[in-house]
N, C-alpha and C. Protein backbone atom coordinates (compact mmCIF):
# COMPACT_ATOMS: atom_id res chain seq x y z
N UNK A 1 134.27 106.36 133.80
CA UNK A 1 134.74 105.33 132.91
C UNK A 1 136.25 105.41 132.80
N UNK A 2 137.31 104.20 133.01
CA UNK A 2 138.58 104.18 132.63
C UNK A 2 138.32 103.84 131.41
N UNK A 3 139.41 104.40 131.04
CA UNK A 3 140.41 104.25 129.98
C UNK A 3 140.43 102.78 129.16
N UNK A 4 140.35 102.29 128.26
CA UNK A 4 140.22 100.30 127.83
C UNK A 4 140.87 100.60 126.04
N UNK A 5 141.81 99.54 126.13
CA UNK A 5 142.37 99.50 124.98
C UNK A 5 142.14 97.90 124.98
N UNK A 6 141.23 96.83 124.25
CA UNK A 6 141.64 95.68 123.80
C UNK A 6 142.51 95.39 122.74
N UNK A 7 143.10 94.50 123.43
CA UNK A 7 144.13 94.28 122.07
C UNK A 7 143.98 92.66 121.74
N UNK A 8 143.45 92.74 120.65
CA UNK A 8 143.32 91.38 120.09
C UNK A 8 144.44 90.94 119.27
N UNK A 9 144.92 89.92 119.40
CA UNK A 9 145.97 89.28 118.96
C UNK A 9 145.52 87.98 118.07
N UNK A 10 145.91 88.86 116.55
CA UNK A 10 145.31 87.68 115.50
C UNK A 10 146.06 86.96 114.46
N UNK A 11 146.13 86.05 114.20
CA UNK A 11 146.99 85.43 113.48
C UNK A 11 146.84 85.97 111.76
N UNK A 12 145.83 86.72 111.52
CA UNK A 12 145.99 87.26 109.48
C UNK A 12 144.62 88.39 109.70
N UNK A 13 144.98 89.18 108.60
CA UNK A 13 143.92 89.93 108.73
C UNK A 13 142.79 89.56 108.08
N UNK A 14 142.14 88.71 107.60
CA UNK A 14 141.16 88.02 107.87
C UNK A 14 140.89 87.61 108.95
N UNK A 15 141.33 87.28 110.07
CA UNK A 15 140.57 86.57 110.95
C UNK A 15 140.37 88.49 111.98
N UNK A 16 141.43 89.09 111.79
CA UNK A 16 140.88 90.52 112.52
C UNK A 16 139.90 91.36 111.53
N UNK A 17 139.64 91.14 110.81
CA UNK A 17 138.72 91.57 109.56
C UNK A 17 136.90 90.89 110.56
N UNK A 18 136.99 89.56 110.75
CA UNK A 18 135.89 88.84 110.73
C UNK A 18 135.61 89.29 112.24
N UNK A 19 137.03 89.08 112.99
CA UNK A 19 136.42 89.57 114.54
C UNK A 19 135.67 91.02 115.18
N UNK A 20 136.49 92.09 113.98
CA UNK A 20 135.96 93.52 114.23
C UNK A 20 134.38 93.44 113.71
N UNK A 21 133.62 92.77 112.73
CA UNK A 21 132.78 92.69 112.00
C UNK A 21 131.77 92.52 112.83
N UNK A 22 131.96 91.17 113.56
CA UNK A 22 131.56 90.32 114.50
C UNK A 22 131.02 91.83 116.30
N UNK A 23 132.35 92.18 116.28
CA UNK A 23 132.17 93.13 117.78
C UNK A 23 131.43 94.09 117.00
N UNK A 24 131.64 94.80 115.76
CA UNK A 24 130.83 96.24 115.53
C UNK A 24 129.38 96.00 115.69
N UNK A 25 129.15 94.68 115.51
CA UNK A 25 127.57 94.04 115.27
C UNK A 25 126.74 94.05 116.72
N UNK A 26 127.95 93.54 117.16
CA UNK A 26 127.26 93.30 118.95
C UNK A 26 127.16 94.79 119.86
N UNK A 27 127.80 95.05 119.48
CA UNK A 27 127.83 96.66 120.25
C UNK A 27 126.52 97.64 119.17
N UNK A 28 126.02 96.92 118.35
CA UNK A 28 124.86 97.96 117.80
C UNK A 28 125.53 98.88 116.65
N UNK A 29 126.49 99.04 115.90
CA UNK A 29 127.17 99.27 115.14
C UNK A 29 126.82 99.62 113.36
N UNK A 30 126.15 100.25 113.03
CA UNK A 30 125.56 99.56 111.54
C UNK A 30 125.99 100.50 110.54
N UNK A 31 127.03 101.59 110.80
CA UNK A 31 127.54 101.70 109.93
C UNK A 31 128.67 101.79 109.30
N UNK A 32 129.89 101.75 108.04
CA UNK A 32 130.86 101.00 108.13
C UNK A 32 131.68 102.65 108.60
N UNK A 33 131.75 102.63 110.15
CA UNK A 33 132.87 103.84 110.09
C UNK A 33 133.77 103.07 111.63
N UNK A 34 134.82 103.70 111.34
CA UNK A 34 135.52 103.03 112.48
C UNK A 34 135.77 104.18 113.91
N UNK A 35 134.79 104.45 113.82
CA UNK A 35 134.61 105.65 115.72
C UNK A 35 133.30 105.58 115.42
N UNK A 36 133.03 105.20 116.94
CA UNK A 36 131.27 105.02 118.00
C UNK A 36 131.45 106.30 119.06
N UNK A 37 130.57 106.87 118.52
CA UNK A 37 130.08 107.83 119.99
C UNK A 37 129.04 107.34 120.98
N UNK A 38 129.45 107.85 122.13
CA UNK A 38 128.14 107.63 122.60
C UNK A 38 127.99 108.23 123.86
N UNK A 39 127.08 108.88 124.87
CA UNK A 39 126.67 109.54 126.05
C UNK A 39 128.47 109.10 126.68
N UNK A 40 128.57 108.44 126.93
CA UNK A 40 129.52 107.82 127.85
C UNK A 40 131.19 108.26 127.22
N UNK A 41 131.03 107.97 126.07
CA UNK A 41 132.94 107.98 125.46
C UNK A 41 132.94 108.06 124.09
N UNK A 42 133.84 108.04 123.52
CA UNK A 42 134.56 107.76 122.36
C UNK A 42 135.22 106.34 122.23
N UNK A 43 134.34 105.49 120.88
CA UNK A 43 135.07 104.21 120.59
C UNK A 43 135.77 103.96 119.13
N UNK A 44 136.88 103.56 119.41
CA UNK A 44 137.35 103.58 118.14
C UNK A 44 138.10 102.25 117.94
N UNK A 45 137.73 102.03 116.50
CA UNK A 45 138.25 100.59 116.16
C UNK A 45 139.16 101.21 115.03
N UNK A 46 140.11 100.21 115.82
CA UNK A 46 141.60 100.32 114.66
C UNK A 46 141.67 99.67 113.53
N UNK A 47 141.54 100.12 112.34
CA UNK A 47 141.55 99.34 111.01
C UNK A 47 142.28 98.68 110.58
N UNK A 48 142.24 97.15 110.11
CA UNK A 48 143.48 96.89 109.72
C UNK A 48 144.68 96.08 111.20
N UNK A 49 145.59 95.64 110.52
CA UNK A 49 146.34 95.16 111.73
C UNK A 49 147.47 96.55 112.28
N UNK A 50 147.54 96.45 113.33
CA UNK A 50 148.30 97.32 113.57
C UNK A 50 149.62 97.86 113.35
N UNK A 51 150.33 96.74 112.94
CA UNK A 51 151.47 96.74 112.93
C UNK A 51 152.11 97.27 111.20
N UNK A 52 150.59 97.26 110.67
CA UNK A 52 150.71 97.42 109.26
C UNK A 52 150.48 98.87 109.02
N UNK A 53 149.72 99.68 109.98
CA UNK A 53 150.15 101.07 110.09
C UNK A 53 151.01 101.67 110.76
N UNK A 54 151.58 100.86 112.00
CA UNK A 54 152.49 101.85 112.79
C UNK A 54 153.83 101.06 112.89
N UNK A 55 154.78 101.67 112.67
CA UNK A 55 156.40 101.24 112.74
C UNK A 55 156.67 101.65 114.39
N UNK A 56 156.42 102.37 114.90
CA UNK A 56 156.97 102.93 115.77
C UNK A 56 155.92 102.89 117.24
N UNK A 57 155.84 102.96 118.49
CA UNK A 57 154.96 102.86 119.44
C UNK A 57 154.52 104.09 119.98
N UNK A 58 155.37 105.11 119.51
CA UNK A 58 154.71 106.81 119.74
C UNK A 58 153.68 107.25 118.82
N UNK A 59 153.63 106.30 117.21
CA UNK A 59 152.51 107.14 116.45
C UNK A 59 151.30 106.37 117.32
N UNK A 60 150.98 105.47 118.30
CA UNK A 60 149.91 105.11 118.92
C UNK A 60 149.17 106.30 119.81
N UNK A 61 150.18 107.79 119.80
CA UNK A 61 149.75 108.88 120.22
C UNK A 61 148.16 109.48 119.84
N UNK A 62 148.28 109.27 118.59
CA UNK A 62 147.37 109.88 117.78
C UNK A 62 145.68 109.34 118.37
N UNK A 63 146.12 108.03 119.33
CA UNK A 63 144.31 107.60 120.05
C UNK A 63 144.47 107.69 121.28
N UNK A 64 145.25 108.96 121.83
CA UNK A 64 145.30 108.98 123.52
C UNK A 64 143.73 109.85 123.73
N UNK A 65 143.17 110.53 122.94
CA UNK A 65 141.70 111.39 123.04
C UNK A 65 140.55 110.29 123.20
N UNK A 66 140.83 108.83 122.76
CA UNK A 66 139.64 107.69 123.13
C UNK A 66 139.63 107.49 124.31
N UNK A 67 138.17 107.16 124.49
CA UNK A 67 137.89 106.25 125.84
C UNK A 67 138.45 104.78 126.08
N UNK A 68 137.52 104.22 124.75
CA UNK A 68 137.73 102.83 123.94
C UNK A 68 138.38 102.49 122.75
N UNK A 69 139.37 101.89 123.12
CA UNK A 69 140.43 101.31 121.78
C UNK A 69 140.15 99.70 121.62
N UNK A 70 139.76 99.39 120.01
CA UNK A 70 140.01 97.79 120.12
C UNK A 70 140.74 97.85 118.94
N UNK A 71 142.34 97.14 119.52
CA UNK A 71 143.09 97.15 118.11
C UNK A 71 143.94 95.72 118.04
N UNK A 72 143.33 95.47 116.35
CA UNK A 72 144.34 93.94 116.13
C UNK A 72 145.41 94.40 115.98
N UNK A 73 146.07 93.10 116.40
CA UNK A 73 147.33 93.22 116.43
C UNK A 73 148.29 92.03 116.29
N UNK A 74 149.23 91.70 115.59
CA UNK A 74 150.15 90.11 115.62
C UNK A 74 150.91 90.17 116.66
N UNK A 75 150.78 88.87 117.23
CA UNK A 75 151.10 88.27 118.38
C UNK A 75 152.91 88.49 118.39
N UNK A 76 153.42 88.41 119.43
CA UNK A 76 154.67 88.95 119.51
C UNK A 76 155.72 87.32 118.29
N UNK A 77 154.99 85.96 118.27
CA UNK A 77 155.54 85.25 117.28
C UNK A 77 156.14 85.36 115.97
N UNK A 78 155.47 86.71 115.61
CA UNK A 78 155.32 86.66 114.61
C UNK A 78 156.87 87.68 113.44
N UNK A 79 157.38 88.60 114.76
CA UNK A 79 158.64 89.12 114.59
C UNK A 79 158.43 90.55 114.20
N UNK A 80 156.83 91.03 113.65
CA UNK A 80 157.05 91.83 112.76
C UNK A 80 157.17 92.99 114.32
N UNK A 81 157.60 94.21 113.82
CA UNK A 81 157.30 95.47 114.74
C UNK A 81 156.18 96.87 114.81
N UNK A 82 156.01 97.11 115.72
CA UNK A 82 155.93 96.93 117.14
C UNK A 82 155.97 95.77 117.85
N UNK A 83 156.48 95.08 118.54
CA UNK A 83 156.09 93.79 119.12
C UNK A 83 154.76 93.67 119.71
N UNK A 84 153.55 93.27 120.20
CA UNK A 84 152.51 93.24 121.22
C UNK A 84 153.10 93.60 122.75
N UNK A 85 153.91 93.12 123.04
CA UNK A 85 154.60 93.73 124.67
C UNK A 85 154.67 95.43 124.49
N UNK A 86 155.76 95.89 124.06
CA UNK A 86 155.87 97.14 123.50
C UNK A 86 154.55 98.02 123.26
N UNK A 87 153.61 97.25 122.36
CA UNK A 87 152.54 98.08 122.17
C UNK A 87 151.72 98.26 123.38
N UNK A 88 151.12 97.47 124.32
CA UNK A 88 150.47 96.93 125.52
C UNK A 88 151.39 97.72 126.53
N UNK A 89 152.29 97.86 126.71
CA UNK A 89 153.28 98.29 127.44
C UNK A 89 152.82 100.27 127.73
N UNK A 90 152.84 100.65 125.85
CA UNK A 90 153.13 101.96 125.48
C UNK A 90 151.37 102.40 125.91
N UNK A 91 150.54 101.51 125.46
CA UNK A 91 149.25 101.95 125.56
C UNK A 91 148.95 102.24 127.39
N UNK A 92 149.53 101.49 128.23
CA UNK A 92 149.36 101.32 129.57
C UNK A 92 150.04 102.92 130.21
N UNK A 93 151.62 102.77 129.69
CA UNK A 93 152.44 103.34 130.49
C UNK A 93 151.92 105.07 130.03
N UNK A 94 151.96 104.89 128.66
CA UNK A 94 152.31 106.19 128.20
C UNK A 94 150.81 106.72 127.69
N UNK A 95 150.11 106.27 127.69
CA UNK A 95 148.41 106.81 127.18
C UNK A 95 147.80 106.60 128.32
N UNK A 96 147.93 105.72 128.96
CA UNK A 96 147.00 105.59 130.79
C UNK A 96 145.73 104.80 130.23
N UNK A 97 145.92 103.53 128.95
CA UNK A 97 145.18 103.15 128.89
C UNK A 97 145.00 101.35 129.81
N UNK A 98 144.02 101.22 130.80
CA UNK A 98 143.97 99.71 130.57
C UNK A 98 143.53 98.66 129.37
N UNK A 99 144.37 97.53 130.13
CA UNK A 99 144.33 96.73 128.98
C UNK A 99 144.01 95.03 128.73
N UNK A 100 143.44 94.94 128.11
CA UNK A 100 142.66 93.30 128.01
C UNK A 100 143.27 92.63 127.00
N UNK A 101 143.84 91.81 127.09
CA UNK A 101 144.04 91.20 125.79
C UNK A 101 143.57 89.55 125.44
N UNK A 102 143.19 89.67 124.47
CA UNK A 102 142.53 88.12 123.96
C UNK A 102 143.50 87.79 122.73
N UNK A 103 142.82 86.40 121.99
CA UNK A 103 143.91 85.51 121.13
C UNK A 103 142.46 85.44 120.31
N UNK A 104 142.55 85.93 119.22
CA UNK A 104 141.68 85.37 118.15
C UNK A 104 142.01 84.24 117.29
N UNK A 105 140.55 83.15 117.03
CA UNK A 105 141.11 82.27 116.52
C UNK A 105 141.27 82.24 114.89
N UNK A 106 141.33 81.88 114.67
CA UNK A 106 141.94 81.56 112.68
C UNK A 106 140.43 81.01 112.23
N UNK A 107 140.48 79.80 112.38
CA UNK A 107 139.09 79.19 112.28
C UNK A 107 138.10 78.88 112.75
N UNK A 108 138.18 78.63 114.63
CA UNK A 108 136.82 77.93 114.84
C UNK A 108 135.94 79.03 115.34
N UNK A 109 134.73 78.81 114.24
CA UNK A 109 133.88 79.97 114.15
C UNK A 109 133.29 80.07 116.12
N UNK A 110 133.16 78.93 116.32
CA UNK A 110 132.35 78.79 117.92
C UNK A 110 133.22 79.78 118.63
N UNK A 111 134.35 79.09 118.71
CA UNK A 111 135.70 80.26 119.40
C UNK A 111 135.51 81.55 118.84
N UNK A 112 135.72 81.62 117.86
CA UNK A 112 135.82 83.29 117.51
C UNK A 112 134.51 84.08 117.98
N UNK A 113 133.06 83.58 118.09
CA UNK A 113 131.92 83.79 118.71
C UNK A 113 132.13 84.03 120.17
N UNK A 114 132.52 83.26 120.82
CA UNK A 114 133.09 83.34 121.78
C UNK A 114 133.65 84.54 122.41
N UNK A 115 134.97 84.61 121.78
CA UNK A 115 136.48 85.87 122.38
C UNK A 115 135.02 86.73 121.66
N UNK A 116 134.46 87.13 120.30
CA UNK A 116 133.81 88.50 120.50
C UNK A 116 133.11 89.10 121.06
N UNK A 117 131.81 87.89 121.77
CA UNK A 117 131.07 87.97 122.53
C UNK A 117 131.61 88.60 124.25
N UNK A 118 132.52 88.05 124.62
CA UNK A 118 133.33 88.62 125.57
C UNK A 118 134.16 90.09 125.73
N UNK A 119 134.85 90.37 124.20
CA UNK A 119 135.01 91.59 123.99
C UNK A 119 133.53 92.67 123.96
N UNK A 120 132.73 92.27 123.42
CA UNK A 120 131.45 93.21 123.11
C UNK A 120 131.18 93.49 124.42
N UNK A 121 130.99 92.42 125.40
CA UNK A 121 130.82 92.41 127.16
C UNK A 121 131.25 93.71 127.58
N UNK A 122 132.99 93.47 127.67
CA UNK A 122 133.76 93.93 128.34
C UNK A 122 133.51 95.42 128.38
N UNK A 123 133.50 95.78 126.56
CA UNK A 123 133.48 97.31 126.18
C UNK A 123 132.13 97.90 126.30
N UNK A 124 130.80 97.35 126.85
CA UNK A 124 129.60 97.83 127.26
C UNK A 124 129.96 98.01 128.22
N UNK A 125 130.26 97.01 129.68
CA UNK A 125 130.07 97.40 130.73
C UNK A 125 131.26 98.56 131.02
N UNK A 126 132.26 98.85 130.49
CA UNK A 126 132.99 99.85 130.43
C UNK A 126 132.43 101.45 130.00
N UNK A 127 131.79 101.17 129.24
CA UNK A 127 131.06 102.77 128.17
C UNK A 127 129.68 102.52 129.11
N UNK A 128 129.13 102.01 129.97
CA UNK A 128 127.84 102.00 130.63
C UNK A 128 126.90 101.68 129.43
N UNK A 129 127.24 100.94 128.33
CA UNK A 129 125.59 100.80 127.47
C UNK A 129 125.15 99.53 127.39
C-alpha cells in the first residue's frame, strides 16, 4: 500500500464537517474517533479545517506514521495559511505522501454525495478493504 493523503478543499467547516461524516459512514466507521485501523494501515481523519490547527507546514510532521490521511482544507482563495499548494507540496515532498485532491461542495447535497462516494472509493482500494 502507498502512502494517500486526500486533501479536500472546502469552502466552511460545515461543509468539511458534513463531508468527513458522509466518508466515515462509507468506509464502515461507527464510532466518533478520528483514526481507523485496519489489517492493511492506519487511517486518520484530520479534524476540523486544517489551517485552523496548523500555522506552519512542518507541524504536518506529526501524521508522517499514517498510511491514510484525509484532511480539509481551504482552497488556496481564501488567503488564510498554509496555502493548499504548500500543504500538498509538503505532504508529497517531505512525508512521501501521494496525493488526490477534490473540491467539496457548499450545498449540492447530489455533488457532495458524489466527491464522498469517490473519496470512500479511492481510500478502500488503497487500504485493500
Amino acid at each position: 500500500m502507498k502512502k494517500l493523503a486526500v486533501v479536500m478543499s472546502v469552502p466552511s467547516t460545515a461543509a468539511a464537517l458534513k463531508a468527513m461524516a458522509q466518508i466515515k459512514n462509507k468506509l464502515g466507521q461507527t464510532k466518533r474517533t478520528r483514526v481507523m485501523f485496519t489489517e492493511n494501515g492506519k487511517l486518520t481523519f484530520v479534524s476540523g479545517i486544517l489551517q485552523k490547527s496548523v500555522k506552519n507546514v512542518t507541524q504536518l510532521d506529526k501524521y508522517s506514521g499514517c498510511d491514510v490521511l484525509i484532511v480539509p482544507s481551504y482552497g488556496d482563495e481564501t488567503g488564510t495559511g498554509p496555502n493548499l499548494s504548500d500543504i500538498k507540496m509538503y505532504l508529497n515532498n517531505n512525508l512521501g505522501f501521494s496525493i488526490f485532491v477534490c473540491a467539496v461542495p457548499e450545498e449540492d447535497d447530489s455533488e457532495l454525495m458524489a466527491v464522498t462516494e469517490n473519496i470512500a472509493d479511492i481510500v478502500k482500494s488503497n487500504m485493500g478493504i
